[in-house]
N, C-alpha and C. Protein backbone atom coordinates (compact mmCIF):
# COMPACT_ATOMS: atom_id res chain seq x y z
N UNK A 1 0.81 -1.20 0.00
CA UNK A 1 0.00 0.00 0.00
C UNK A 1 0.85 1.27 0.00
N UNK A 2 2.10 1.10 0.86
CA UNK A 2 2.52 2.71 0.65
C UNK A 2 3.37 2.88 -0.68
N UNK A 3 3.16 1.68 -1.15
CA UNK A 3 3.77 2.06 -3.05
C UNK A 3 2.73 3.61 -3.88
N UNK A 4 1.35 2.93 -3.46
CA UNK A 4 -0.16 3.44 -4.43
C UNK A 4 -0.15 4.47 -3.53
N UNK A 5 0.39 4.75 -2.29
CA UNK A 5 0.39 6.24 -1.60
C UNK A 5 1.13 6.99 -2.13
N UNK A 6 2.10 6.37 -2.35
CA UNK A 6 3.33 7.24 -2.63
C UNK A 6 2.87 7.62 -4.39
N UNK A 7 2.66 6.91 -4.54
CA UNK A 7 1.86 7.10 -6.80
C UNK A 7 1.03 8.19 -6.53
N UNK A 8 0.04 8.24 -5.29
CA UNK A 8 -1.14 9.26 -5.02
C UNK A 8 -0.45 10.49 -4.88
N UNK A 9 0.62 10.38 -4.12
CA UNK A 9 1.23 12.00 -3.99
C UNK A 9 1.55 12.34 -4.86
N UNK A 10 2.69 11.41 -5.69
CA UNK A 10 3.27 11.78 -6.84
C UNK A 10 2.21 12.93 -7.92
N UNK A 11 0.93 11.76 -7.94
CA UNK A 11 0.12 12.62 -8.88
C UNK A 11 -0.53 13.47 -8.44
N UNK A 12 -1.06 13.61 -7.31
CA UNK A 12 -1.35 14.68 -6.89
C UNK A 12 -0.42 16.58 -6.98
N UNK A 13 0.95 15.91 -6.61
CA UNK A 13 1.80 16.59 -6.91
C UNK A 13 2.30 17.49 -8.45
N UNK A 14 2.01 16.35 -9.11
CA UNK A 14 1.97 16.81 -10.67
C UNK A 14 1.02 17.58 -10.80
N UNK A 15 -0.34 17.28 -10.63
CA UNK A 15 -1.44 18.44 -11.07
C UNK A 15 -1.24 19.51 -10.46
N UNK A 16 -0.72 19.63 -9.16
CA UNK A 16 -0.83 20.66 -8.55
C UNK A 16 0.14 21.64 -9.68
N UNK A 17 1.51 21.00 -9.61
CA UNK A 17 2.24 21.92 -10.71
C UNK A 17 1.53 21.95 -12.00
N UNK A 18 1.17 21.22 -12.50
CA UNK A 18 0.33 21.53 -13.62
C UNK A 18 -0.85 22.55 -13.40
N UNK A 19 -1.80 22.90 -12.54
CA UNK A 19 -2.49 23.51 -12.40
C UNK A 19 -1.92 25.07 -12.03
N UNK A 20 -0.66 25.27 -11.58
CA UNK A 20 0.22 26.54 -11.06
C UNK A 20 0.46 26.97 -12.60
N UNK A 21 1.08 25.96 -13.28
CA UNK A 21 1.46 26.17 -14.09
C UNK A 21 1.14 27.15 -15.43
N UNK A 22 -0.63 26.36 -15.72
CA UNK A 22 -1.63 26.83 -16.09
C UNK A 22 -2.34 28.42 -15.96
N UNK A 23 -2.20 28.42 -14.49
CA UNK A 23 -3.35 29.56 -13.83
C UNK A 23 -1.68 30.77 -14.62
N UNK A 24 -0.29 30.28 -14.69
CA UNK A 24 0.37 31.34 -14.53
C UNK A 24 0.78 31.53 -16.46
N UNK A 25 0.97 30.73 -17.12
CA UNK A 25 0.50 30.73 -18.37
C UNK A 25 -0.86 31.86 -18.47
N UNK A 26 -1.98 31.39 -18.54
CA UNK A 26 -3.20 32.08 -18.64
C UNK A 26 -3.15 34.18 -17.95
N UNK A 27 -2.30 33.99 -16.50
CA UNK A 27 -1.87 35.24 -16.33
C UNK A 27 -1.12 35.76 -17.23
N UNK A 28 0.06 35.46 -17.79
CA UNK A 28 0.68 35.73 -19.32
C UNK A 28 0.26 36.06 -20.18
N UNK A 29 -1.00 35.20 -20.72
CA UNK A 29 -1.69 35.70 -21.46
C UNK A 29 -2.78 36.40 -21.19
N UNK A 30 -3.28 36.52 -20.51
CA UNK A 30 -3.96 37.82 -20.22
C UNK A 30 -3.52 39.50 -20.27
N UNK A 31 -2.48 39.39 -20.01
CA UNK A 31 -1.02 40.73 -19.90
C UNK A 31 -1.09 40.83 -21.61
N UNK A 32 -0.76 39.80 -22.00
CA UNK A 32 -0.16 39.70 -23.35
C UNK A 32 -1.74 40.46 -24.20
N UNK A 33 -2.82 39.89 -23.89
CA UNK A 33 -4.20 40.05 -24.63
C UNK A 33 -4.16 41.46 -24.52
N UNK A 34 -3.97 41.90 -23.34
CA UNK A 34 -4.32 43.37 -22.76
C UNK A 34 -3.79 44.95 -23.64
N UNK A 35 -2.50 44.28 -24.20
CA UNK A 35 -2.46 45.55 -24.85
C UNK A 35 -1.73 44.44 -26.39
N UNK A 36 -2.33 43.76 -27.03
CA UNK A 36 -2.28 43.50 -28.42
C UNK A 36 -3.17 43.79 -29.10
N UNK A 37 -3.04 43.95 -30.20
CA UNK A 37 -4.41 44.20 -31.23
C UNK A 37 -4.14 43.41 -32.61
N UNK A 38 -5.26 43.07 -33.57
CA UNK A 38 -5.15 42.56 -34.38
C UNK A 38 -4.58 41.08 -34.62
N UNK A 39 -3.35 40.94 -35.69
CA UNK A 39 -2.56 39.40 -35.09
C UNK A 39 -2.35 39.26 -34.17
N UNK A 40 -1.59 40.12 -33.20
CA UNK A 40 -1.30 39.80 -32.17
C UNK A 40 -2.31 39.16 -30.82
N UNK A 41 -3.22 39.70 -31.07
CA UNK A 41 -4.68 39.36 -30.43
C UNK A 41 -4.93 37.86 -31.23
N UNK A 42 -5.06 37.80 -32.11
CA UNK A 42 -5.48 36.54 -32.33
C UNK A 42 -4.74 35.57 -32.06
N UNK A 43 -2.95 35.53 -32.17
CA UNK A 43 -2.12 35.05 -31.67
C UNK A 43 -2.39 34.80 -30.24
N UNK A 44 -2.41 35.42 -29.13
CA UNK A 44 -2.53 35.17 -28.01
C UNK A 44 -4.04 34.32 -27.85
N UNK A 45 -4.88 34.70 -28.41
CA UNK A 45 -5.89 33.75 -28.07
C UNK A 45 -5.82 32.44 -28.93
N UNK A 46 -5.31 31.99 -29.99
CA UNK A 46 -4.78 31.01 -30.18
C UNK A 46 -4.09 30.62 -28.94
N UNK A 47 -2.97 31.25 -28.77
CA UNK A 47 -2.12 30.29 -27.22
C UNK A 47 -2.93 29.64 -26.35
N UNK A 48 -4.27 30.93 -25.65
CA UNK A 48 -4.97 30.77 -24.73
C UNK A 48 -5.37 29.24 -24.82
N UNK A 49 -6.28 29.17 -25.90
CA UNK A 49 -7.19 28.23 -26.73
C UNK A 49 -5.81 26.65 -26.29
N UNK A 50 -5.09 27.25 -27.38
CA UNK A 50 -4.25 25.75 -26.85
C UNK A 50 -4.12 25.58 -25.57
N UNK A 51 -3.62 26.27 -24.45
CA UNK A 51 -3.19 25.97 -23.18
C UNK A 51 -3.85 25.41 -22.41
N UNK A 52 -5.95 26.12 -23.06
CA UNK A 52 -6.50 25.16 -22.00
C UNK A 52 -7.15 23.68 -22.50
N UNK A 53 -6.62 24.13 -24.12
CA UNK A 53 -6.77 22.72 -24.43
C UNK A 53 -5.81 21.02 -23.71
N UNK A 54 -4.83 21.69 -23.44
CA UNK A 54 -3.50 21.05 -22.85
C UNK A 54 -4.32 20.63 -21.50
N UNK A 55 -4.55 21.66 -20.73
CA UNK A 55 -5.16 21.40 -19.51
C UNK A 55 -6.41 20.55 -19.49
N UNK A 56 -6.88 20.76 -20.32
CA UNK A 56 -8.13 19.63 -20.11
C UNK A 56 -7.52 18.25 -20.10
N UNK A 57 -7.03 18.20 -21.22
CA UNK A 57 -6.20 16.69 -21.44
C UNK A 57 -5.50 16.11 -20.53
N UNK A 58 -4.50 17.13 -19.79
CA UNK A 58 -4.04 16.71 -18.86
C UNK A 58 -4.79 15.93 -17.24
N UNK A 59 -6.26 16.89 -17.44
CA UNK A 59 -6.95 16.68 -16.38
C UNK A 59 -7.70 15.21 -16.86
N UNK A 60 -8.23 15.04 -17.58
CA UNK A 60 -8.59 13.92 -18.37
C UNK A 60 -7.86 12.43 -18.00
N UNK A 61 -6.43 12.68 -18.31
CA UNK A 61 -5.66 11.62 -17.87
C UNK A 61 -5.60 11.49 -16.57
N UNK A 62 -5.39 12.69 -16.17
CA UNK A 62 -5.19 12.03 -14.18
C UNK A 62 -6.93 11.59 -13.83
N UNK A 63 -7.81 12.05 -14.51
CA UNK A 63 -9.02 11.53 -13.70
C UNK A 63 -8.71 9.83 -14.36
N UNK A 64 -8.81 9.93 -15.40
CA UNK A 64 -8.80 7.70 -16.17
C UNK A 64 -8.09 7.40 -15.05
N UNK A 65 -6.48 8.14 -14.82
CA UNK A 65 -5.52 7.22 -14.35
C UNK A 65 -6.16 6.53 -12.79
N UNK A 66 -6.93 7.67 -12.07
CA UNK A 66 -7.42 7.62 -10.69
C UNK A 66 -8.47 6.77 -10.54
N UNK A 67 -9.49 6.91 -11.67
CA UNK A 67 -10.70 6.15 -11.87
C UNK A 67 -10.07 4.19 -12.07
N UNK A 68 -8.40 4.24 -12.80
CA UNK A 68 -8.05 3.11 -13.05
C UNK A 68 -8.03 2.46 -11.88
N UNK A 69 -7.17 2.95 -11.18
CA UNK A 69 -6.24 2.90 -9.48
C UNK A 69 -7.51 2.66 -8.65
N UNK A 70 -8.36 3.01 -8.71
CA UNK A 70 -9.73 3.35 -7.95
C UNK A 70 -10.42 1.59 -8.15
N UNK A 71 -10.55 1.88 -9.52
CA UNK A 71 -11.24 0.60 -10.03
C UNK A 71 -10.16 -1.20 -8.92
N UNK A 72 -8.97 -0.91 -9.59
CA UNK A 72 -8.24 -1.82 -9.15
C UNK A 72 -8.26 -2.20 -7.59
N UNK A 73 -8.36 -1.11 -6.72
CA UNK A 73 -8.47 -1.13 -5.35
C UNK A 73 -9.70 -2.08 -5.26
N UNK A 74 -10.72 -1.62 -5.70
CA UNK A 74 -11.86 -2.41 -5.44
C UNK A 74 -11.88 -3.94 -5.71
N UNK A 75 -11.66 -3.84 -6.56
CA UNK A 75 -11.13 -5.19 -7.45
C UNK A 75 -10.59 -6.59 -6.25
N UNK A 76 -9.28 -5.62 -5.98
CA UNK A 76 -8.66 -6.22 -5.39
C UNK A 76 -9.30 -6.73 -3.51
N UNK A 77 -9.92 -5.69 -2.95
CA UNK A 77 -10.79 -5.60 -2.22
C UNK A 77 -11.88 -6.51 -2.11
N UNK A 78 -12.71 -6.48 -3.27
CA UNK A 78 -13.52 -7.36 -2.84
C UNK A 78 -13.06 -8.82 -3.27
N UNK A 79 -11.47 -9.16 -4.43
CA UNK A 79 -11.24 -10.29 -3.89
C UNK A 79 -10.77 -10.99 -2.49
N UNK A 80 -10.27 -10.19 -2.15
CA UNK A 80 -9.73 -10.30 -0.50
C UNK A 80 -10.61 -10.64 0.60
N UNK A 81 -12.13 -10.09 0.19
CA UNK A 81 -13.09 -10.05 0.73
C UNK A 81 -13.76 -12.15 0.59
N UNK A 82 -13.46 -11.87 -0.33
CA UNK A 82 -14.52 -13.27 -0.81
C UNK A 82 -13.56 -14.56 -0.45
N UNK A 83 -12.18 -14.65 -0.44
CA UNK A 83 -11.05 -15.46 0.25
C UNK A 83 -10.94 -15.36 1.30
N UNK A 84 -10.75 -14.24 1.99
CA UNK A 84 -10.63 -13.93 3.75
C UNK A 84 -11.91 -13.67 4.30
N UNK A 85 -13.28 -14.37 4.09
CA UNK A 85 -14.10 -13.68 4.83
C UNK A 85 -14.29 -13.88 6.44
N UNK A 86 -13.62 -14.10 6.86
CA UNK A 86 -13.84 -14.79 8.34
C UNK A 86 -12.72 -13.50 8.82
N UNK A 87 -11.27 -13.54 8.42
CA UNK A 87 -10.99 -12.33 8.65
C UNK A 87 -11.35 -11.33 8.86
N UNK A 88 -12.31 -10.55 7.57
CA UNK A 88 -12.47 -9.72 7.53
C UNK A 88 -13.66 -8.87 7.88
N UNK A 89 -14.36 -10.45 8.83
CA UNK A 89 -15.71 -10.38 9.85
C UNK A 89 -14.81 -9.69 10.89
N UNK A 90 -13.49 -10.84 11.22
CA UNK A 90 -13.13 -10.03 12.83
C UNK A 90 -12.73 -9.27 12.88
N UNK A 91 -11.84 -8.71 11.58
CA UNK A 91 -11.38 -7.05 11.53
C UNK A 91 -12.54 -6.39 11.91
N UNK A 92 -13.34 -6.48 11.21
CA UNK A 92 -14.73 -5.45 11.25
C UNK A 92 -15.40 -5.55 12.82
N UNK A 93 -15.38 -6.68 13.42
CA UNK A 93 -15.99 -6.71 14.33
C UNK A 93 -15.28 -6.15 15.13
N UNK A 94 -13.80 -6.31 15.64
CA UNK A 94 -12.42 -6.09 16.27
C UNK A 94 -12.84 -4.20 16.20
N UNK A 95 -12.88 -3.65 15.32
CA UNK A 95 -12.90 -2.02 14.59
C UNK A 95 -14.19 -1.41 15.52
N UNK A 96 -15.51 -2.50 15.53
CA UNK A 96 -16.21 -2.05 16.00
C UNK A 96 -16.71 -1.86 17.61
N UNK A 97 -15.75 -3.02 18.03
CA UNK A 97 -16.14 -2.88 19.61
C UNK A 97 -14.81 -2.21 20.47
N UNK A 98 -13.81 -1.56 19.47
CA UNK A 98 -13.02 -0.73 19.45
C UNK A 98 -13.92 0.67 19.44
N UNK A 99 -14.67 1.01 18.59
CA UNK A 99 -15.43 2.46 18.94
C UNK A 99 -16.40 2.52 19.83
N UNK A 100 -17.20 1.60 19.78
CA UNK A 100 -17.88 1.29 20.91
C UNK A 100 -17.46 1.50 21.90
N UNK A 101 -16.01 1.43 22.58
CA UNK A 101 -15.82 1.20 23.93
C UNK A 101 -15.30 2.89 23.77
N UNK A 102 -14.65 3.36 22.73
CA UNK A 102 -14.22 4.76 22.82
C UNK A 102 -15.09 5.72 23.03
N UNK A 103 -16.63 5.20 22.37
CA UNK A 103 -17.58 6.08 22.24
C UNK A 103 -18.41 6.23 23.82
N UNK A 104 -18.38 4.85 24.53
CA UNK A 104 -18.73 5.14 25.48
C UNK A 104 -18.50 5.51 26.99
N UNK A 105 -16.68 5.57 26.36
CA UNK A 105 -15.95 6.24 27.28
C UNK A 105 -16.36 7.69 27.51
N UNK A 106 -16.50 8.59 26.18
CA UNK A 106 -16.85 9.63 26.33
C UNK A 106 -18.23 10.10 26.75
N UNK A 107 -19.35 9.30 26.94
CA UNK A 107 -20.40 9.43 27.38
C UNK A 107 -20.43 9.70 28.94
C-alpha cells in the first residue's frame, strides 16, 4: 500500500504543478491580450485556446488514471473479501467494539 500512496502523492503533486502552471500561463496571457491588437490578439488567443486545451487533457488523464487505481483497489478488495471472509468479519468486528468502547468512554 505505501507504493499506491506514494503514486497518489506523486500525482497529486503533478497536477498541482500543472495547475500553477496553467493559472500562470493564462496570467501571461492575459497581460499579453491586454495591450495587443489585431494578429497579435489573435495570436494570443490562439495560445490561450491551446493551453487550456492542454489542460483539459491533462486533467482527463489524471481523472482515467485515478478512476483506473480506484477501479483496481476495489477489485482487489472485494477479492480479498470473498477469500478472507472470516478475517475480515473479525477485523470489522475487532474495529467495531473498538469504537464502541471509545464512544462510550466519552459518554
Amino acid at each position: 500500500m505505501h507504493h499506491d500512496t506514494q503514486i497518489a502523492r506523486n500525482l497529486a503533486n503533478g497536477l498541482s504543478r500543472d495547475f500553477h502552471g496553467f493559472l500562470n500561463d493564462v496570467e501571461d496571457l492575459v497581460k499579453q491580450a491586454s495591450t495587443a491588437t489585431g494578429d497579435e490578439l489573435t495570436r494570443v488567443k490562439a495560445k490561450l485556446d491551446a493551453r487550456i486545451g492542454a489542460a483539459k487533457d491533462s486533467v482527463s488523464a489524471a481523472s482515467a488514471d485515478i478512476n483506473d487505481r480506484a477501479h483496481g483497489a476495489a477489485t482487489a478488495t472485494n477479492k480479498y473479501v470473498h477469500e478472507q471472509p472470516w478475517k475480515v468479519i473479525s477485523i470489522g468486528a475487532g474495529l467495531g467494539l473498538l469504537l464502541g468502547f471509545l464512544l462510550t468512554r466519552r459518554v
